[in-house]
N, C-alpha and C. Protein backbone atom coordinates (compact mmCIF):
# COMPACT_ATOMS: atom_id res chain seq x y z
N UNK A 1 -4.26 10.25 -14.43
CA UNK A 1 -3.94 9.05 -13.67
C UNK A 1 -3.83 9.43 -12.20
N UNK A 2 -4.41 8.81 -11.32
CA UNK A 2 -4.21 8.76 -9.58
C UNK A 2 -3.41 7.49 -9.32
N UNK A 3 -2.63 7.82 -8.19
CA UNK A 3 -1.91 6.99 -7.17
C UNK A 3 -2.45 7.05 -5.72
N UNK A 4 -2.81 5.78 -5.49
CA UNK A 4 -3.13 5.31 -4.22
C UNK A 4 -1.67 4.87 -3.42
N UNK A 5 -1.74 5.42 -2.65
CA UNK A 5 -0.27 5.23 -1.75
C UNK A 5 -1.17 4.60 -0.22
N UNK A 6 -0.30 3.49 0.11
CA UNK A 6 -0.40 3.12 1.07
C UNK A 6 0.90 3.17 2.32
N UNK A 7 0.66 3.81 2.91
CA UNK A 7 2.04 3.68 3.71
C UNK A 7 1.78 3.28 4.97
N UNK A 8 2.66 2.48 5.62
CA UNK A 8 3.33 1.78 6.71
C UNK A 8 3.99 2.38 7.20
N UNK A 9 3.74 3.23 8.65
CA UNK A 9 4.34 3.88 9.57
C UNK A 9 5.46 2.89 10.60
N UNK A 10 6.82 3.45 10.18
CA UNK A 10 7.89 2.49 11.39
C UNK A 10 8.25 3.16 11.95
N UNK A 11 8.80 2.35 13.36
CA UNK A 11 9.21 2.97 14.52
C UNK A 11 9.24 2.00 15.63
N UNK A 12 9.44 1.84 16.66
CA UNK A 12 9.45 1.16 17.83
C UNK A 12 8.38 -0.15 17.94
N UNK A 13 8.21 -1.22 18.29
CA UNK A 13 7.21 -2.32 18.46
C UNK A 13 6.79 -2.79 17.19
N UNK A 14 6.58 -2.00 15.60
CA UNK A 14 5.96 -2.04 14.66
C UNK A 14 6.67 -2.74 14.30
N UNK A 15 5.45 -3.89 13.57
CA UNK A 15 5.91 -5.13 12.81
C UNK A 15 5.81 -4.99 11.22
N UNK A 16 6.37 -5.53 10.45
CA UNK A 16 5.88 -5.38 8.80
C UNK A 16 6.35 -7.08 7.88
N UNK A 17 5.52 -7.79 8.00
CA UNK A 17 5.76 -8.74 6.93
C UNK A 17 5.85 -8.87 5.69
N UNK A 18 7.18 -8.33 5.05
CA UNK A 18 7.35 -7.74 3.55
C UNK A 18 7.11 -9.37 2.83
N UNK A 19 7.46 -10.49 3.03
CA UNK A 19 7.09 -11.54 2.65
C UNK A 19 5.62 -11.79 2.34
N UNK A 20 5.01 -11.86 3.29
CA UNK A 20 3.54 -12.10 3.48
C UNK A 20 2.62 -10.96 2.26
N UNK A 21 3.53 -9.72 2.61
CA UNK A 21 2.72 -8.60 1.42
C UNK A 21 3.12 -8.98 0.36
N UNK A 22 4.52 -9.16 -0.37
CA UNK A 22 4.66 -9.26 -1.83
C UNK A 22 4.17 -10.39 -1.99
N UNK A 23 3.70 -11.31 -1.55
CA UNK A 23 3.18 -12.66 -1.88
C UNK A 23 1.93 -12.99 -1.99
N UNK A 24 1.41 -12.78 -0.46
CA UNK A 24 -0.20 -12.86 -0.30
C UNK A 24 -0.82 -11.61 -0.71
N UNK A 25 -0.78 -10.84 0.02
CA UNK A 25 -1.27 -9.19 -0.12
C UNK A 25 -1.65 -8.50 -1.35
N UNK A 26 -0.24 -8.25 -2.03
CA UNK A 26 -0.51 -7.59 -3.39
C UNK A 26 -1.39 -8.46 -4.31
N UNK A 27 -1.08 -9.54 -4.09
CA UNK A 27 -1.48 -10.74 -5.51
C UNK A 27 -2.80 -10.70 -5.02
N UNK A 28 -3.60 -10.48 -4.14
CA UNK A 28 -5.10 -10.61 -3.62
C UNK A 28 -5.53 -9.15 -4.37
N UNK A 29 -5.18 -8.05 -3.76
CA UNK A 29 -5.43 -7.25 -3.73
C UNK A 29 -5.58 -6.24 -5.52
N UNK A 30 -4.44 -6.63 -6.21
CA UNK A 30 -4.45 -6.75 -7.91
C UNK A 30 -5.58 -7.76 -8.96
N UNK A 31 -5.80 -8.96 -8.52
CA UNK A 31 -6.51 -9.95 -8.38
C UNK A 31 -8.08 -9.33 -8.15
N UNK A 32 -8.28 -8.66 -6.93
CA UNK A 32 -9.99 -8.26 -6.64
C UNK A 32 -9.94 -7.06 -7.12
N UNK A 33 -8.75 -5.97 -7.66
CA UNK A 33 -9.11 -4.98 -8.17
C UNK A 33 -9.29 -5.03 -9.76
N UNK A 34 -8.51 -6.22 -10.38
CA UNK A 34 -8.98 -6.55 -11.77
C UNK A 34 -8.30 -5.42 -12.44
N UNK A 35 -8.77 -5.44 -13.86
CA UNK A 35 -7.97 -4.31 -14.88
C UNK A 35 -7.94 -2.62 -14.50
N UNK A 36 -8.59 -2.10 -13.34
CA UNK A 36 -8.67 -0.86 -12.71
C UNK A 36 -7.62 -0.87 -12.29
N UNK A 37 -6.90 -1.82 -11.63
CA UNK A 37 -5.38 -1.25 -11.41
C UNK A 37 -4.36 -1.28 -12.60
N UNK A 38 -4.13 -0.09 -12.55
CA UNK A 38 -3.29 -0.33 -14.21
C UNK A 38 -1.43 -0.72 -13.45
N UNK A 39 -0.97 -0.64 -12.67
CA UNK A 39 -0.09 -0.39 -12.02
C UNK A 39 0.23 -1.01 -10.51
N UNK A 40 1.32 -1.77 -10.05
CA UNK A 40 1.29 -1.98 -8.39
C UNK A 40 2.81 -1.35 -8.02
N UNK A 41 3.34 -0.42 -7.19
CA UNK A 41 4.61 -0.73 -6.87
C UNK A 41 4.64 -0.58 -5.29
N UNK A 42 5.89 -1.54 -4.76
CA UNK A 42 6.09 -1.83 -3.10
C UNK A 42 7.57 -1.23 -3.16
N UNK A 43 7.44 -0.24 -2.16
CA UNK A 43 8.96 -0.18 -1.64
C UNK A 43 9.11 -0.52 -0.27
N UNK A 44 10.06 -0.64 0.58
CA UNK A 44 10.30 -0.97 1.82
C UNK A 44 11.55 -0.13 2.36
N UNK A 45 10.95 0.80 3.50
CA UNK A 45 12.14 1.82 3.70
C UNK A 45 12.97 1.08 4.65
N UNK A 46 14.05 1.94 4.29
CA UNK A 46 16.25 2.03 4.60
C UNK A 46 16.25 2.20 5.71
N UNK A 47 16.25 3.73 5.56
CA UNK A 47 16.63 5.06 6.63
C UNK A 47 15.82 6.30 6.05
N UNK A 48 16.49 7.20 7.23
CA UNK A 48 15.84 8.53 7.06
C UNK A 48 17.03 9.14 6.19
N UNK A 49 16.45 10.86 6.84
CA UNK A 49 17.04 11.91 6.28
C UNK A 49 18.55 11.63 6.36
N UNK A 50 18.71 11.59 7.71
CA UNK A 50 20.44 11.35 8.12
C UNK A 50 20.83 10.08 8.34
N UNK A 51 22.17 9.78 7.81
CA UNK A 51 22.74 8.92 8.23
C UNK A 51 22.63 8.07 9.70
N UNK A 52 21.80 6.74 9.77
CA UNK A 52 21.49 5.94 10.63
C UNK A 52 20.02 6.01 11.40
N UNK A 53 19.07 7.23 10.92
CA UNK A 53 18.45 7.42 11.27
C UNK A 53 17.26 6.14 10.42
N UNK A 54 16.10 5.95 11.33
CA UNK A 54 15.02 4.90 11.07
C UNK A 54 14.15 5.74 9.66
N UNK A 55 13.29 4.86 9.03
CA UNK A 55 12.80 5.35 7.65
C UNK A 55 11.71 5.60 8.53
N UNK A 56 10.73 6.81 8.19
CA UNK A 56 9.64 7.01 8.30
C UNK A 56 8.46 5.94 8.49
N UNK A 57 8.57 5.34 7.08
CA UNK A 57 7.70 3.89 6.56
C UNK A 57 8.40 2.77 6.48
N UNK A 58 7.68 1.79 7.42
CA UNK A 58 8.76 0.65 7.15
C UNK A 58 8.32 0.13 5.34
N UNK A 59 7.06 0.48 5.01
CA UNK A 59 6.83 -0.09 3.75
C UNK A 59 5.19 0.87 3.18
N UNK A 60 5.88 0.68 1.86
CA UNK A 60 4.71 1.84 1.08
C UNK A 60 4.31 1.19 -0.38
N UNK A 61 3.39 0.96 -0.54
CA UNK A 61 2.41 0.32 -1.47
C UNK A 61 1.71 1.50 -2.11
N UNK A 62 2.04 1.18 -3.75
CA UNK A 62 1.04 2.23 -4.75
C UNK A 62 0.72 1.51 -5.06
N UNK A 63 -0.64 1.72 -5.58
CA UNK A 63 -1.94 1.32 -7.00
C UNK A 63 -1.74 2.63 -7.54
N UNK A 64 -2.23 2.26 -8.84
CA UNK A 64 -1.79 3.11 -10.15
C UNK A 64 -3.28 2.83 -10.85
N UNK A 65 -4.39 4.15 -11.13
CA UNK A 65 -6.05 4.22 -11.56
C UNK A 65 -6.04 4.66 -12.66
N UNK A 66 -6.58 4.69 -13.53
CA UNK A 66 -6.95 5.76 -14.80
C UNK A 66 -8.12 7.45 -13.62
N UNK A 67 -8.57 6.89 -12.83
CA UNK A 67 -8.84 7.90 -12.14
C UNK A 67 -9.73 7.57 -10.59
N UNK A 68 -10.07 8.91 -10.08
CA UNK A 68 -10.35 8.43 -8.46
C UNK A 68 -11.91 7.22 -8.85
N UNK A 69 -12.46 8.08 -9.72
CA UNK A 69 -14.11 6.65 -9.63
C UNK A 69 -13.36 5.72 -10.20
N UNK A 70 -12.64 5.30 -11.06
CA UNK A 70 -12.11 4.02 -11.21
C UNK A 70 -11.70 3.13 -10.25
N UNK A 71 -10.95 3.94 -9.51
CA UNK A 71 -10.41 3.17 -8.05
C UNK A 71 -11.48 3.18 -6.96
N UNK A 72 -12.22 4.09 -6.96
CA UNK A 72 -13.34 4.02 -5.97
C UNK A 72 -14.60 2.39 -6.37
N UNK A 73 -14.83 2.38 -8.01
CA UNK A 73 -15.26 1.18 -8.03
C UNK A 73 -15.02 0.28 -7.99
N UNK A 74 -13.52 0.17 -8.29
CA UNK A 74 -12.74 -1.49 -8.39
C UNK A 74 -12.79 -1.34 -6.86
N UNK A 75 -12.22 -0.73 -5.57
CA UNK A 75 -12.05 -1.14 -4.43
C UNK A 75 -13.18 -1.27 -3.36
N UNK A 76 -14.58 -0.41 -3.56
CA UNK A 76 -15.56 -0.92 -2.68
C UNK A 76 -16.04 -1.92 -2.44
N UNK A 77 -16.37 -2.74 -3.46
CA UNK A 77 -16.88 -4.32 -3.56
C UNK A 77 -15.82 -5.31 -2.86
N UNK A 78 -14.71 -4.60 -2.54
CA UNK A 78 -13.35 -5.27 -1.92
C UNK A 78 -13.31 -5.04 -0.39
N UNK A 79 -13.57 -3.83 -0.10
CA UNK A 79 -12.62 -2.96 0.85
C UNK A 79 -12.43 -3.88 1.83
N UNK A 80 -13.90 -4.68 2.16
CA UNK A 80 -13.44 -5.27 3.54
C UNK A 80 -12.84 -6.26 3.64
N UNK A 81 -12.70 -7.26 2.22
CA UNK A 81 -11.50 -8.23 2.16
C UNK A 81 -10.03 -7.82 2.19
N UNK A 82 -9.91 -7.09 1.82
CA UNK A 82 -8.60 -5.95 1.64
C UNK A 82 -7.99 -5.21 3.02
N UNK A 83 -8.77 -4.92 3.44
CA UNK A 83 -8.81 -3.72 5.03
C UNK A 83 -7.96 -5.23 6.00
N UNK A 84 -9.37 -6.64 5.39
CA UNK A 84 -9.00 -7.15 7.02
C UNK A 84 -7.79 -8.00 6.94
N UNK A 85 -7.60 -8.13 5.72
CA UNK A 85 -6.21 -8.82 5.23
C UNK A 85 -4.92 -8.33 6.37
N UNK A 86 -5.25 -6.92 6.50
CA UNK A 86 -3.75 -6.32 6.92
C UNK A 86 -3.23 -6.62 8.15
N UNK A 87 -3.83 -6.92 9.44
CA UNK A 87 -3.24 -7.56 10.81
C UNK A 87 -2.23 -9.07 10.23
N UNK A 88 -2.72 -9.61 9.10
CA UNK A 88 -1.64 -10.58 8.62
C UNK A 88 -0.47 -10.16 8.34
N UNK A 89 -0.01 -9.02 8.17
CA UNK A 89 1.13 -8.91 7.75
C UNK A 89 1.98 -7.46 8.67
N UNK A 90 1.15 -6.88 9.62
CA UNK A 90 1.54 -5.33 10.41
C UNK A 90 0.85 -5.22 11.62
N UNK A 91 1.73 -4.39 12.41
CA UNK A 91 0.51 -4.28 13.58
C UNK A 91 -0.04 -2.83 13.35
N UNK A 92 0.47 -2.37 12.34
CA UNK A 92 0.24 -0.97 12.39
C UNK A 92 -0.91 -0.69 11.22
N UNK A 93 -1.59 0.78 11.64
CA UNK A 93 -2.62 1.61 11.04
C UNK A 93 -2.37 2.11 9.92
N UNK A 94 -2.10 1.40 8.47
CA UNK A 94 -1.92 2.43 7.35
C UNK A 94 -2.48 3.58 7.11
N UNK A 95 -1.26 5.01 6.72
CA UNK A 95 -2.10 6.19 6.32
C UNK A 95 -2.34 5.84 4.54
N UNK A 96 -3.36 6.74 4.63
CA UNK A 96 -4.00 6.18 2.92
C UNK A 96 -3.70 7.70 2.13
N UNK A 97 -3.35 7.72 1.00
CA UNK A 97 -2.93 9.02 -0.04
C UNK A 97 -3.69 8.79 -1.51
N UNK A 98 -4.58 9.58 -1.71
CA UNK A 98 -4.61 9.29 -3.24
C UNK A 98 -4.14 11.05 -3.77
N UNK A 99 -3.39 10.58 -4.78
CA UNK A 99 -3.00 11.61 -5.91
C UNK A 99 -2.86 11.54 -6.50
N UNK A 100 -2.78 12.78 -7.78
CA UNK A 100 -2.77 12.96 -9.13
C UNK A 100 -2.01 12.92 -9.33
N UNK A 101 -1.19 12.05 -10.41
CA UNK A 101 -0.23 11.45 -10.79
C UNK A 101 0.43 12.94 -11.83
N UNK A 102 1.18 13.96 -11.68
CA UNK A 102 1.64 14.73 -12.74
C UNK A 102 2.74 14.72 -13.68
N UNK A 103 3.30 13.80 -13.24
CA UNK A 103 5.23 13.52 -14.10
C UNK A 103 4.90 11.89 -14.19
């Protein structure tokens, strides 16, 4: 199994519409990926390491694959509905992660 991690870099000016994603976003995005996503989870960061400090990510999105060509085919036929979706809800540049899911 692979995990697609999407993360949302926070910090200063950066916007994140956690509304707009659990609503519009994911439900599109589960929806055009069809039964290849076996899995969705959203978290939305706190804080950091120390006490009062800002979270890294204001918000981080997994998909959950049976494997990378699985996710590579459910999401190409998508990408660019998917990609341009995101100024709706961030002003910011998601970094993208896929990994092998081991535990």
């Amino acid at each position: 199994m692979i995990k697609v991690s999407v993360l949302y870099p926070g910090g200063a000016g950066t916007t994140f519409d956690m509304s707009y994603y659990l609503n519009r976003h994911i439900p599109m995005v589960r929806a055009k990926l069809g039964a290849a996503c076996k899995s969705a989870a959203v978290e939305q960061g706190l804080g950091g390491a120390t006490p009062g400090a800002p979270p890294a990510f204001s918000a981080m999105g997994h998909l959950y694959f049976d494997s990378v060509e699985a996710f590579q085919s459910a999401f190409g036929p998508h990408a660019g509905a998917i990609m341009d979706d995101i100024p709706n809800y961030t002003n910011v540049q998601p970094t993208i992660q896929v990994s092998e899911v081991k535990l």
